[in-house]
PDB file of N, CA and C in Angstrom:
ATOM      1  N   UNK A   1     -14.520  -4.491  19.268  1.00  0.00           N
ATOM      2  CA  UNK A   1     -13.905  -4.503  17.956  1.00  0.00           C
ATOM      3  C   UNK A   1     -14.796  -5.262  16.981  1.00  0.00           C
ATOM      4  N   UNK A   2     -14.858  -4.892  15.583  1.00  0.00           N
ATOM      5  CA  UNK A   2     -15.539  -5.438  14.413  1.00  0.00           C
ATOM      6  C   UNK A   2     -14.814  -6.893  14.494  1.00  0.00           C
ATOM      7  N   UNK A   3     -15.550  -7.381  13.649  1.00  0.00           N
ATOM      8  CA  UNK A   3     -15.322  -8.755  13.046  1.00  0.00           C
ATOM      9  C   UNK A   3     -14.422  -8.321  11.629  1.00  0.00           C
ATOM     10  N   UNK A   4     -13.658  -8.801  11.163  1.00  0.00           N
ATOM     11  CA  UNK A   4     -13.032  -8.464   9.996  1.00  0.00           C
ATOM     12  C   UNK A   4     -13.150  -9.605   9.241  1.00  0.00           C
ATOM     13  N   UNK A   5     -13.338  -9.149   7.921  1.00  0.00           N
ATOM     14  CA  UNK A   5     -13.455 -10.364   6.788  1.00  0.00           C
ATOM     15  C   UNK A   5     -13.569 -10.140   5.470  1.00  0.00           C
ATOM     16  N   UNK A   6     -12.761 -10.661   5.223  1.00  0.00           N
ATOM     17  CA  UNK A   6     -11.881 -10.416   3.835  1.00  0.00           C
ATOM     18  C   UNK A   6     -13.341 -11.419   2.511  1.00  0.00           C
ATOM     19  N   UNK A   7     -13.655 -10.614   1.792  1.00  0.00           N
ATOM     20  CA  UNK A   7     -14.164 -11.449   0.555  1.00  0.00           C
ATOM     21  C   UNK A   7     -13.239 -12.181  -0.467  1.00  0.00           C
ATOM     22  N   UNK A   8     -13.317 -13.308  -0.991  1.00  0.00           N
ATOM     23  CA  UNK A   8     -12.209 -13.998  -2.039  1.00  0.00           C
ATOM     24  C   UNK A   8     -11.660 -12.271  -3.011  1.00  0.00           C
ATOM     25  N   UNK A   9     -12.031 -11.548  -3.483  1.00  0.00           N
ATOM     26  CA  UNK A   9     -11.710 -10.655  -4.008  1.00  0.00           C
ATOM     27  C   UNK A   9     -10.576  -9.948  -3.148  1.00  0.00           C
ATOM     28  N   UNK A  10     -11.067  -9.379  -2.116  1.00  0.00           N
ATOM     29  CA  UNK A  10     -10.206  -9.102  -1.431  1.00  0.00           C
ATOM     30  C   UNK A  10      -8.693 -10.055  -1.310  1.00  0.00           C
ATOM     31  N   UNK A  11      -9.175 -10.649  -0.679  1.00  0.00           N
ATOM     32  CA  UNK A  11      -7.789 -12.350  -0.750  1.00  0.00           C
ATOM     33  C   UNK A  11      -7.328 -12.127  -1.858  1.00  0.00           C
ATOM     34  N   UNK A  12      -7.298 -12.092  -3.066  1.00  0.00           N
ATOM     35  CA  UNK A  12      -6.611 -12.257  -4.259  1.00  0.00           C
ATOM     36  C   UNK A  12      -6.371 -11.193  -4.375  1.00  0.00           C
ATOM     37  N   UNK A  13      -6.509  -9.703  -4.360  1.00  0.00           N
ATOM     38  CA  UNK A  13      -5.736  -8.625  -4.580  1.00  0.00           C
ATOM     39  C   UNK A  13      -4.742  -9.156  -3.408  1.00  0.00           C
ATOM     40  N   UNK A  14      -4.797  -8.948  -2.152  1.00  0.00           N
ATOM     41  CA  UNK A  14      -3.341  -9.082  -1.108  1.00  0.00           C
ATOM     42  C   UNK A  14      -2.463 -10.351  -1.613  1.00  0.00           C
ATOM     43  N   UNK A  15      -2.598 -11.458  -2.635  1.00  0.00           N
ATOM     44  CA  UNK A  15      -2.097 -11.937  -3.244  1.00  0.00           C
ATOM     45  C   UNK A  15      -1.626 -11.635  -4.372  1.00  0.00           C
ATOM     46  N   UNK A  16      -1.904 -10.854  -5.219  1.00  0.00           N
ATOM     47  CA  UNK A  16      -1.650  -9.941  -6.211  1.00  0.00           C
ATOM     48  C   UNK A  16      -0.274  -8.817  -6.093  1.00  0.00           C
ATOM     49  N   UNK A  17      -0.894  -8.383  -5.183  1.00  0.00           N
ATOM     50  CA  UNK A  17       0.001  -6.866  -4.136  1.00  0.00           C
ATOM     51  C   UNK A  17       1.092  -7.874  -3.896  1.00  0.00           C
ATOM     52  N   UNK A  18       1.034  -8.684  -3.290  1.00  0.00           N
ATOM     53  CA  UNK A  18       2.188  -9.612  -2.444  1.00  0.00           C
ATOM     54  C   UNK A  18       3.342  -9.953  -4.096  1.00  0.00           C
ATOM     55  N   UNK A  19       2.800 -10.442  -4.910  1.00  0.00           N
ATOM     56  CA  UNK A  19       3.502 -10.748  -6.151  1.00  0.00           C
ATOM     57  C   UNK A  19       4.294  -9.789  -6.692  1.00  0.00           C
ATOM     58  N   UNK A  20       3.312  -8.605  -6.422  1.00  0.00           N
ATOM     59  CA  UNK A  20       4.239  -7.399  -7.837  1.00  0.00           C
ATOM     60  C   UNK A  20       5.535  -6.609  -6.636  1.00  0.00           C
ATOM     61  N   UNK A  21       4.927  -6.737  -5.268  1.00  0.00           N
ATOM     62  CA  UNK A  21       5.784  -6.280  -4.961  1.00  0.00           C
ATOM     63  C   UNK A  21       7.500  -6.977  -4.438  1.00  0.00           C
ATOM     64  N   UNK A  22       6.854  -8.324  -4.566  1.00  0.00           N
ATOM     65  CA  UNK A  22       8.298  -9.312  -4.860  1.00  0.00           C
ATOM     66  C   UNK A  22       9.151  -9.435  -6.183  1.00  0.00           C
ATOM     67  N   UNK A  23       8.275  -8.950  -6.953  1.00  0.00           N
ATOM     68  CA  UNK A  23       8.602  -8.802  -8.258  1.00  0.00           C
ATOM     69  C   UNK A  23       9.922  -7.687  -8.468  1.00  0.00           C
ATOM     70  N   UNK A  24       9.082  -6.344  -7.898  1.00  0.00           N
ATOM     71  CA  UNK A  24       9.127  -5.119  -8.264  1.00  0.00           C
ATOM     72  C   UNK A  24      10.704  -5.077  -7.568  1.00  0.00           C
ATOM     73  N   UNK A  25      10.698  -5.729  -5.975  1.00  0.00           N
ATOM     74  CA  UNK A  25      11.439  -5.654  -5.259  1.00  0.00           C
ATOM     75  C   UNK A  25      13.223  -5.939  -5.705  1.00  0.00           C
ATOM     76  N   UNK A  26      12.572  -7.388  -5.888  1.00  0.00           N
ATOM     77  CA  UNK A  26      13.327  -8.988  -5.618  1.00  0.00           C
ATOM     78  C   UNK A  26      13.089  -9.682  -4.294  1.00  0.00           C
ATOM     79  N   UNK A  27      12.237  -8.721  -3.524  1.00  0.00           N
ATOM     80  CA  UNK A  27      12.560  -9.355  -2.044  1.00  0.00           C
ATOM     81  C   UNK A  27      10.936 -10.145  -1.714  1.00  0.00           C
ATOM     82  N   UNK A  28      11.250 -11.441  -1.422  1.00  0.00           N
ATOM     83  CA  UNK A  28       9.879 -11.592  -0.972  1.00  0.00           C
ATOM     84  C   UNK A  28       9.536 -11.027   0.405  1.00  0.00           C
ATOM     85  N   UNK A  29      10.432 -11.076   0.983  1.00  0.00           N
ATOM     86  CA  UNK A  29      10.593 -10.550   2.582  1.00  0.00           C
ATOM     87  C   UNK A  29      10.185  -8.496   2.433  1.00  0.00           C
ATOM     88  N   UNK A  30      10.654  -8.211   1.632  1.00  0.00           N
ATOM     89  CA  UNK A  30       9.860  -6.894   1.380  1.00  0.00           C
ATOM     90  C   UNK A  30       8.308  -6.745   1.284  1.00  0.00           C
ATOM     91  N   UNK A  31       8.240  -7.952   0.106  1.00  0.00           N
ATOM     92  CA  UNK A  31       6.908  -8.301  -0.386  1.00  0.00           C
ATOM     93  C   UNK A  31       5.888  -8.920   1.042  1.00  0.00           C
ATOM     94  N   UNK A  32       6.171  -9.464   1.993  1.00  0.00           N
ATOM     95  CA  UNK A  32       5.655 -10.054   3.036  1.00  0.00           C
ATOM     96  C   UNK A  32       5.151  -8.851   3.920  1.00  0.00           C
ATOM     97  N   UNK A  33       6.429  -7.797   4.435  1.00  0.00           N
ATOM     98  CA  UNK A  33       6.282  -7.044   5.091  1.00  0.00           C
ATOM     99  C   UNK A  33       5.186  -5.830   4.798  1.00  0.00           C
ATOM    100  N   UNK A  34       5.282  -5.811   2.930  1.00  0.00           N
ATOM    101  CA  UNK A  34       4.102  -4.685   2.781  1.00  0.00           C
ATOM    102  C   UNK A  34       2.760  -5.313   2.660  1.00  0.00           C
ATOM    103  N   UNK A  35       2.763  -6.388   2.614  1.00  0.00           N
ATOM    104  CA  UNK A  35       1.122  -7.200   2.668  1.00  0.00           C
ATOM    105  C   UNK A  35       0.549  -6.964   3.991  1.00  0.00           C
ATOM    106  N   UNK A  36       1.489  -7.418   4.958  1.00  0.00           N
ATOM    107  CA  UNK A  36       1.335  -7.403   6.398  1.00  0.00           C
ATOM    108  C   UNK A  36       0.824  -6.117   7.143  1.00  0.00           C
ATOM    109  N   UNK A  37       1.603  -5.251   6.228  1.00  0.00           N
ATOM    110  CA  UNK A  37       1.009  -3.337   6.658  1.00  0.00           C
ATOM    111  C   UNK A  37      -0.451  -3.231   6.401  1.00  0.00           C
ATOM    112  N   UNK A  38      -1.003  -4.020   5.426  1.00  0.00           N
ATOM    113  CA  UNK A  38      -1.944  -3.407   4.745  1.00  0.00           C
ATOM    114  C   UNK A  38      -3.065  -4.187   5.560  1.00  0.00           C
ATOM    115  N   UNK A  39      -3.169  -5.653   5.765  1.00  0.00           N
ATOM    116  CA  UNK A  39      -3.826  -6.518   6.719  1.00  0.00           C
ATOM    117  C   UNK A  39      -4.261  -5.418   8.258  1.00  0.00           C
ATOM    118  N   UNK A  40      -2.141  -5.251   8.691  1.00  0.00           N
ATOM    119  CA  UNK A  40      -2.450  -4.211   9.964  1.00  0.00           C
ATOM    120  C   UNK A  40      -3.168  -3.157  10.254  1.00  0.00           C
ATOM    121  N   UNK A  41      -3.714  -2.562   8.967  1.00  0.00           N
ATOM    122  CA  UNK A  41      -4.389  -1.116   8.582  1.00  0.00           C
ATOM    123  C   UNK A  41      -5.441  -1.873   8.601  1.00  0.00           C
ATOM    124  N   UNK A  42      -6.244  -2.767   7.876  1.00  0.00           N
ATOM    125  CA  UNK A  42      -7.179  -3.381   7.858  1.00  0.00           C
ATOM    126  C   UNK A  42      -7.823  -3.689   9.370  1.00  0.00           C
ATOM    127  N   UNK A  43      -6.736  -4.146  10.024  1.00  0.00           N
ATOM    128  CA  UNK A  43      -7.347  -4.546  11.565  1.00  0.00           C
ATOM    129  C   UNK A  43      -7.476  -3.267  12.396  1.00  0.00           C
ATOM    130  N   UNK A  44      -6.857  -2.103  11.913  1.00  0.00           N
ATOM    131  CA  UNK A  44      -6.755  -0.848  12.692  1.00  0.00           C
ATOM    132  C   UNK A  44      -8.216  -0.042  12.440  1.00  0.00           C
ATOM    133  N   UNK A  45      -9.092  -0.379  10.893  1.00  0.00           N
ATOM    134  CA  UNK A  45      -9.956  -0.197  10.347  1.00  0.00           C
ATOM    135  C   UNK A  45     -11.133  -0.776  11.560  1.00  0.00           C
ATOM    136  N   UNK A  46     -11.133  -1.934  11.410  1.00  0.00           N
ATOM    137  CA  UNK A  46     -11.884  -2.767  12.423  1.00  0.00           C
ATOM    138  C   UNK A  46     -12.218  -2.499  13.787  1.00  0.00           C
ATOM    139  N   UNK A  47     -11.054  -2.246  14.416  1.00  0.00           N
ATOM    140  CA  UNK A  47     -10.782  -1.807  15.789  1.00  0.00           C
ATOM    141  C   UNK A  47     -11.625  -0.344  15.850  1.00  0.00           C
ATOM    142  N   UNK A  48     -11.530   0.380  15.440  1.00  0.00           N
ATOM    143  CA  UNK A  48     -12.172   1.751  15.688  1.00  0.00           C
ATOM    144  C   UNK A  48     -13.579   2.050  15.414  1.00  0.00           C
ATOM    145  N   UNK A  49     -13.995   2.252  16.472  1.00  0.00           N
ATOM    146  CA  UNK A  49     -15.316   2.463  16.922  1.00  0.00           C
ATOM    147  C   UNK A  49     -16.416   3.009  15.696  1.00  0.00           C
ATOM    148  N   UNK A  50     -16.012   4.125  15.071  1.00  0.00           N
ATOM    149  CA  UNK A  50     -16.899   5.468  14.558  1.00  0.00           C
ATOM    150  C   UNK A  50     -16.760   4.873  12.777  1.00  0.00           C
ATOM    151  N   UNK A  51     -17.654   5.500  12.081  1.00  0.00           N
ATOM    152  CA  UNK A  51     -17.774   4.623  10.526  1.00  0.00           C
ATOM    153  C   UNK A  51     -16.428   5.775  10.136  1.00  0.00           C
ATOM    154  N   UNK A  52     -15.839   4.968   9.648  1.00  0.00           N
ATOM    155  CA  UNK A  52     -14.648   5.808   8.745  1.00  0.00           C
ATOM    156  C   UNK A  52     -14.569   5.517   7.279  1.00  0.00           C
ATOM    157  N   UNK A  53     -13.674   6.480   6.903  1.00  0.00           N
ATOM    158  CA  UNK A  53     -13.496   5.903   5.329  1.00  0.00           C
ATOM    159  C   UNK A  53     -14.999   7.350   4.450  1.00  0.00           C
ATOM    160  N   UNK A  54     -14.597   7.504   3.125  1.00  0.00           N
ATOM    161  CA  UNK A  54     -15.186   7.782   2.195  1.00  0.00           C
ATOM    162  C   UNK A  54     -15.977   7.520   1.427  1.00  0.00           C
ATOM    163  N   UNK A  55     -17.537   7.480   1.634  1.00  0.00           N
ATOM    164  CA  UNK A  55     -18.910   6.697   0.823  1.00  0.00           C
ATOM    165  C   UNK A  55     -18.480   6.768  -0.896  1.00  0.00           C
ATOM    166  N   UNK A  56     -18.642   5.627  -1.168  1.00  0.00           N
ATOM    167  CA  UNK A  56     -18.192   5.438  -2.072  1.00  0.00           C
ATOM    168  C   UNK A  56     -19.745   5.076  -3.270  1.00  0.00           C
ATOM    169  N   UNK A  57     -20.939   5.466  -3.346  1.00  0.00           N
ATOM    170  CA  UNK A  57     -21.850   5.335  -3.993  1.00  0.00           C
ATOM    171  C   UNK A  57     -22.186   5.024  -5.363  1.00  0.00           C
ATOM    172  N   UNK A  58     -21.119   5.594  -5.430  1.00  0.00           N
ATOM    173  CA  UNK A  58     -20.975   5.741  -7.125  1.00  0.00           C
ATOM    174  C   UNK A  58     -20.527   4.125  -7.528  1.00  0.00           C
ATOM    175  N   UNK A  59     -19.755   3.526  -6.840  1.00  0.00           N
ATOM    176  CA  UNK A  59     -19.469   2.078  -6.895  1.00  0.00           C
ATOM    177  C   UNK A  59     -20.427   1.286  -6.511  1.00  0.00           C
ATOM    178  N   UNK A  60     -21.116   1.180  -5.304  1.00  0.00           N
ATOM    179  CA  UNK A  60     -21.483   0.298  -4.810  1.00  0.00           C
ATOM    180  C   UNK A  60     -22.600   1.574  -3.419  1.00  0.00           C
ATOM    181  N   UNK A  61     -23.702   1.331  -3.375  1.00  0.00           N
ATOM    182  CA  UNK A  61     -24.335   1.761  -1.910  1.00  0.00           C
ATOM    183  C   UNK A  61     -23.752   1.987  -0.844  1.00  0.00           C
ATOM    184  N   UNK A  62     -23.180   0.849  -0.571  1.00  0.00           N
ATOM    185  CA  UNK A  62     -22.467   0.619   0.985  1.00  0.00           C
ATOM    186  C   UNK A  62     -21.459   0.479   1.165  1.00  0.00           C
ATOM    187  N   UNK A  63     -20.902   0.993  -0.202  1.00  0.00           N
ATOM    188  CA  UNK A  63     -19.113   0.504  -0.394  1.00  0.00           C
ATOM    189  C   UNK A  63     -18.414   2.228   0.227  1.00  0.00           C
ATOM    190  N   UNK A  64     -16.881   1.852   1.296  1.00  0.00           N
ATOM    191  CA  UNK A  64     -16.752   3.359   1.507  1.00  0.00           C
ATOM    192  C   UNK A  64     -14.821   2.945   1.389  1.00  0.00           C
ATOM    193  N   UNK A  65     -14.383   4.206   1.192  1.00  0.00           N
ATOM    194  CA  UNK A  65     -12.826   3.654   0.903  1.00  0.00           C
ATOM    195  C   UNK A  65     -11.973   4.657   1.653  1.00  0.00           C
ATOM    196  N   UNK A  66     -10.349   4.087   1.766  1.00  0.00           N
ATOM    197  CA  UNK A  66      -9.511   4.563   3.046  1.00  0.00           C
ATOM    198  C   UNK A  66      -8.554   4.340   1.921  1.00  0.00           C
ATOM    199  N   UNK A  67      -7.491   5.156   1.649  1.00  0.00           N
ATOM    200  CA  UNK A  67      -6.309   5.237   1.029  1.00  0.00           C
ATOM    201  C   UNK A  67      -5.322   4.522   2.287  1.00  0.00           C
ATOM    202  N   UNK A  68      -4.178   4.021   1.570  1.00  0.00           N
ATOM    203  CA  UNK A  68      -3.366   3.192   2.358  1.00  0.00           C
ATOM    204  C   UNK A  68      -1.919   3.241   1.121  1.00  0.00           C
ATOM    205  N   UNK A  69      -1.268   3.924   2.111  1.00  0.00           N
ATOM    206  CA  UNK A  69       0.187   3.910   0.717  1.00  0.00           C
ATOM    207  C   UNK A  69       0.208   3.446  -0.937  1.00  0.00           C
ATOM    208  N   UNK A  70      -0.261   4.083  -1.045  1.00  0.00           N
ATOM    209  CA  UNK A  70      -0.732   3.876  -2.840  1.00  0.00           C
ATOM    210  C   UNK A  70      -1.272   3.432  -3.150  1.00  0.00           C
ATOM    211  N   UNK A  71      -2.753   2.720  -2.013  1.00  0.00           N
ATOM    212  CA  UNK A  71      -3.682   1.473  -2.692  1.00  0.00           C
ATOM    213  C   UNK A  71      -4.681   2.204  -1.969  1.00  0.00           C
ATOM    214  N   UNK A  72      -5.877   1.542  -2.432  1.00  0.00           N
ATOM    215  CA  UNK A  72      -7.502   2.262  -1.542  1.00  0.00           C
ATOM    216  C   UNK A  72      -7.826   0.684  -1.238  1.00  0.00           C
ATOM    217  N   UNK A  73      -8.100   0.756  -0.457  1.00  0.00           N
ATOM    218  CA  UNK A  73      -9.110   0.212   0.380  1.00  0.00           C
ATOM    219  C   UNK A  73      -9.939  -0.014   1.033  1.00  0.00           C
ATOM    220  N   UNK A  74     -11.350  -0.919  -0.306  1.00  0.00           N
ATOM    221  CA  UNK A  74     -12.731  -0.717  -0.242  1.00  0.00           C
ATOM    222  C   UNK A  74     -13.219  -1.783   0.709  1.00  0.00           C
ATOM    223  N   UNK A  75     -13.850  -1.332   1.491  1.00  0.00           N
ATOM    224  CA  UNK A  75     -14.791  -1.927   2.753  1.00  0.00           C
ATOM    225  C   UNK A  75     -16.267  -1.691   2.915  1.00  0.00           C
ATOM    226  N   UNK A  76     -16.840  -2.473   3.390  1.00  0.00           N
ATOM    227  CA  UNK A  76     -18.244  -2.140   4.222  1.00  0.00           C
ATOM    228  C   UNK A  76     -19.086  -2.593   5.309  1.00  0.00           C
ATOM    229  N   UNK A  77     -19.359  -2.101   6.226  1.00  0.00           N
ATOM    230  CA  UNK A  77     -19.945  -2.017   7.400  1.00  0.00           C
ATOM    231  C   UNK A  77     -21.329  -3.372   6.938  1.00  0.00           C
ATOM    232  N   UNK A  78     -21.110  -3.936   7.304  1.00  0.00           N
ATOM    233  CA  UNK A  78     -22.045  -5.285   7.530  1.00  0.00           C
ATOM    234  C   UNK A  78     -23.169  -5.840   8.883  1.00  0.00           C
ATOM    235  N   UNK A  79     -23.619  -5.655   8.906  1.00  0.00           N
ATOM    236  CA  UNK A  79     -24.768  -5.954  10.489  1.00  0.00           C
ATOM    237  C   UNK A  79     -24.512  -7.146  11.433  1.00  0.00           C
ATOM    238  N   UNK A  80     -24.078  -6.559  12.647  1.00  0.00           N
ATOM    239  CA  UNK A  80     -23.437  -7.831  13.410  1.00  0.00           C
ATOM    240  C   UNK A  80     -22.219  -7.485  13.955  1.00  0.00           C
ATOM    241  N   UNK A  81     -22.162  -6.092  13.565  1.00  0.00           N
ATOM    242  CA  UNK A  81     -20.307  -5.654  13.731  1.00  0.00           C
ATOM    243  C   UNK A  81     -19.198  -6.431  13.412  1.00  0.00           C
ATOM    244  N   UNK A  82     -19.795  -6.381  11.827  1.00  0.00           N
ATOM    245  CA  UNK A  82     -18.385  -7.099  10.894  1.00  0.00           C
ATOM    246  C   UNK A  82     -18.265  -5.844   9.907  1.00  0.00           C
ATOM    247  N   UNK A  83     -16.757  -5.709   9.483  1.00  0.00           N
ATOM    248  CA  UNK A  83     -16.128  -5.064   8.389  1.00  0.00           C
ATOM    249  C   UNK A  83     -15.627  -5.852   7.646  1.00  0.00           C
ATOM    250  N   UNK A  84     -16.353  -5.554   6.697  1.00  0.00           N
ATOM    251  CA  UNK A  84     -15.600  -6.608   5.282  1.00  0.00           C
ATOM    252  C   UNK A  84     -15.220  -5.830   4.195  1.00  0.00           C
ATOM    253  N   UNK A  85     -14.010  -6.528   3.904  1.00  0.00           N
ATOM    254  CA  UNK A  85     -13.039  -6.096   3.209  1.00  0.00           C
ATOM    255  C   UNK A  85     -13.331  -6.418   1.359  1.00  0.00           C
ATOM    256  N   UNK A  86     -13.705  -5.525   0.232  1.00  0.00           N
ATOM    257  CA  UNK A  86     -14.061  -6.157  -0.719  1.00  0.00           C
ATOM    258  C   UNK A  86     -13.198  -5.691  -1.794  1.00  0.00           C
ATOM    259  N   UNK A  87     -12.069  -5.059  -1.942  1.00  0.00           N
ATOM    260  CA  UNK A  87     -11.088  -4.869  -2.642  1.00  0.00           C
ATOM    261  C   UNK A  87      -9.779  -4.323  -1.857  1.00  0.00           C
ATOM    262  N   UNK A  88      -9.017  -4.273  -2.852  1.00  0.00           N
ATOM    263  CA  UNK A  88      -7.696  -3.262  -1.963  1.00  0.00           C
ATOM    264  C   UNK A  88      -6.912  -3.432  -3.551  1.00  0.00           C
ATOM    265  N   UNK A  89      -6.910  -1.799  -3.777  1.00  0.00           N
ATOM    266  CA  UNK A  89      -6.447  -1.527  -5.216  1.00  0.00           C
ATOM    267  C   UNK A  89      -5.398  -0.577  -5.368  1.00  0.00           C
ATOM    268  N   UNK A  90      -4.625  -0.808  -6.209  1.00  0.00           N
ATOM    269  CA  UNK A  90      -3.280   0.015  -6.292  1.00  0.00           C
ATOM    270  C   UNK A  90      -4.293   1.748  -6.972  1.00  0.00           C
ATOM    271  N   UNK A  91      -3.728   2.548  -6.194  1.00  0.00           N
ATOM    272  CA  UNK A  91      -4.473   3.932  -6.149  1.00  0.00           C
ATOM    273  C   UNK A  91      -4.850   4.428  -8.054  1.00  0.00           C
ATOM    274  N   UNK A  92      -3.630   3.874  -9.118  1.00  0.00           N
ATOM    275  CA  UNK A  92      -3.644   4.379 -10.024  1.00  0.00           C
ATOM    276  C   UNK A  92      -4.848   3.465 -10.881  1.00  0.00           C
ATOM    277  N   UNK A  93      -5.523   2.416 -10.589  1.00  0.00           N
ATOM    278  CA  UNK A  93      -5.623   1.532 -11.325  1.00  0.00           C
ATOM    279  C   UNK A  93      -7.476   2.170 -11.920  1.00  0.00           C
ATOM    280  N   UNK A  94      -8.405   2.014 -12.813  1.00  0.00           N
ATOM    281  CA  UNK A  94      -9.477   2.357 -12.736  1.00  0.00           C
ATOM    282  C   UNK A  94     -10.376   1.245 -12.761  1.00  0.00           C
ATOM    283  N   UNK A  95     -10.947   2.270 -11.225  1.00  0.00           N
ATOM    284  CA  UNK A  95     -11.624   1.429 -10.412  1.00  0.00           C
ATOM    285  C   UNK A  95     -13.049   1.210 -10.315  1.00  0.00           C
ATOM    286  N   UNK A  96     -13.376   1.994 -11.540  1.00  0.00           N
ATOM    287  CA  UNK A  96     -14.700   1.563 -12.244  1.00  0.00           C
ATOM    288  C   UNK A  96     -14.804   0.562 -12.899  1.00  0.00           C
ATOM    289  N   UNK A  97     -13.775   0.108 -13.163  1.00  0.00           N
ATOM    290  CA  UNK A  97     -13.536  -0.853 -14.625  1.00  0.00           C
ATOM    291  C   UNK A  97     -13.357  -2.230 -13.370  1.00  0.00           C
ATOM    292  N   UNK A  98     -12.716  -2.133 -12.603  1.00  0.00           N
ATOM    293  CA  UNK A  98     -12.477  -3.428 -11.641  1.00  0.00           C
ATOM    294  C   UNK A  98     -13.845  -3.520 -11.079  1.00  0.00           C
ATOM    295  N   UNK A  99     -14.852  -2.909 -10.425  1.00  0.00           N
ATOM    296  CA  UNK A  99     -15.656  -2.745  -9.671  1.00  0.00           C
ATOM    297  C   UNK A  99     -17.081  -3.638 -11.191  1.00  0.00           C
ATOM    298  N   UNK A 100     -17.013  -2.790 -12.089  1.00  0.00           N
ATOM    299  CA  UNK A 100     -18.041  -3.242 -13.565  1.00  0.00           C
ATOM    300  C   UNK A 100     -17.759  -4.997 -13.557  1.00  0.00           C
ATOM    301  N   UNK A 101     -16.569  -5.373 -13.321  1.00  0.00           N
ATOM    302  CA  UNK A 101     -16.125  -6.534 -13.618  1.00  0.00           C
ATOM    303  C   UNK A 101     -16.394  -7.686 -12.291  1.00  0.00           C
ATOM    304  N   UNK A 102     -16.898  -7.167 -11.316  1.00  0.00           N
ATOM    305  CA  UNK A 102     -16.727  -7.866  -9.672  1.00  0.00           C
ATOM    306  C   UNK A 102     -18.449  -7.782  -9.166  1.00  0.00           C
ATOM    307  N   UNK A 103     -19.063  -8.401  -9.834  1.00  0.00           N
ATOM    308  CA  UNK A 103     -20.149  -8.572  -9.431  1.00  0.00           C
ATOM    309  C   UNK A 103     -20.609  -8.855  -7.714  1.00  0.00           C
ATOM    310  N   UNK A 104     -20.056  -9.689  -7.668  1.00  0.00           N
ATOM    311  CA  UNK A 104     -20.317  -9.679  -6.187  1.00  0.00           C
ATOM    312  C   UNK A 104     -19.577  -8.526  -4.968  1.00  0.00           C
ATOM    313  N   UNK A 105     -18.931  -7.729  -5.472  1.00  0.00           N
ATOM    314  CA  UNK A 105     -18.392  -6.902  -4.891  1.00  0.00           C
ATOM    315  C   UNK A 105     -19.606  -5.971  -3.932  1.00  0.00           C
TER     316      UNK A 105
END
């Protein structure tokens, strides 16, 4: 299995996600449970052998993305057999404009 690892970018969207959907809810316990899906997809990402996900070039070289219940989630294959995690974005949002703004992404 990969190494998984979240960039501060990453971290603060699943903090983000975690907010609107306590918000959206009322429930933080809703809000917990859909953060937790998305982490679990993340580790399911990791776990599997073969490069997955959609090259994403146009963003980034090495950046490739996996839809996940209404959010994408951008990753990349790192040397050492780590997957790192460098966004996770609500599907509608434009993601040129987040990506222009995330230098280190």
């Amino acid at each position: 299995m990969r190494q998984l690892r979240f960039t501060p970018a990453a971290e603060l969207d699943l903090i983000q996600i975690f907010d609107y959907v306590a918000d959206a809810s009322g429930s933080a316990e809703i809000a917990r449970r859909f953060a937790a899906a998305i982490v679990a997809q993340c580790y399911k990402l990791a776990r599997l052998p073969s490069t997955l996900g959609r090259p994403r070039p146009e963003l980034r070289p090495d950046l490739r993305s996996m839809p996940f219940r209404g959010y994408v989630i951008f990753f990349r294959y790192l040397e050492g057999g780590v997957l790192e995690l460098v966004h996770i974005i609500e599907g509608h949002r434009d993601v040129d404009n987040v990506f222009a703004k995330d230098e280190d992404a």
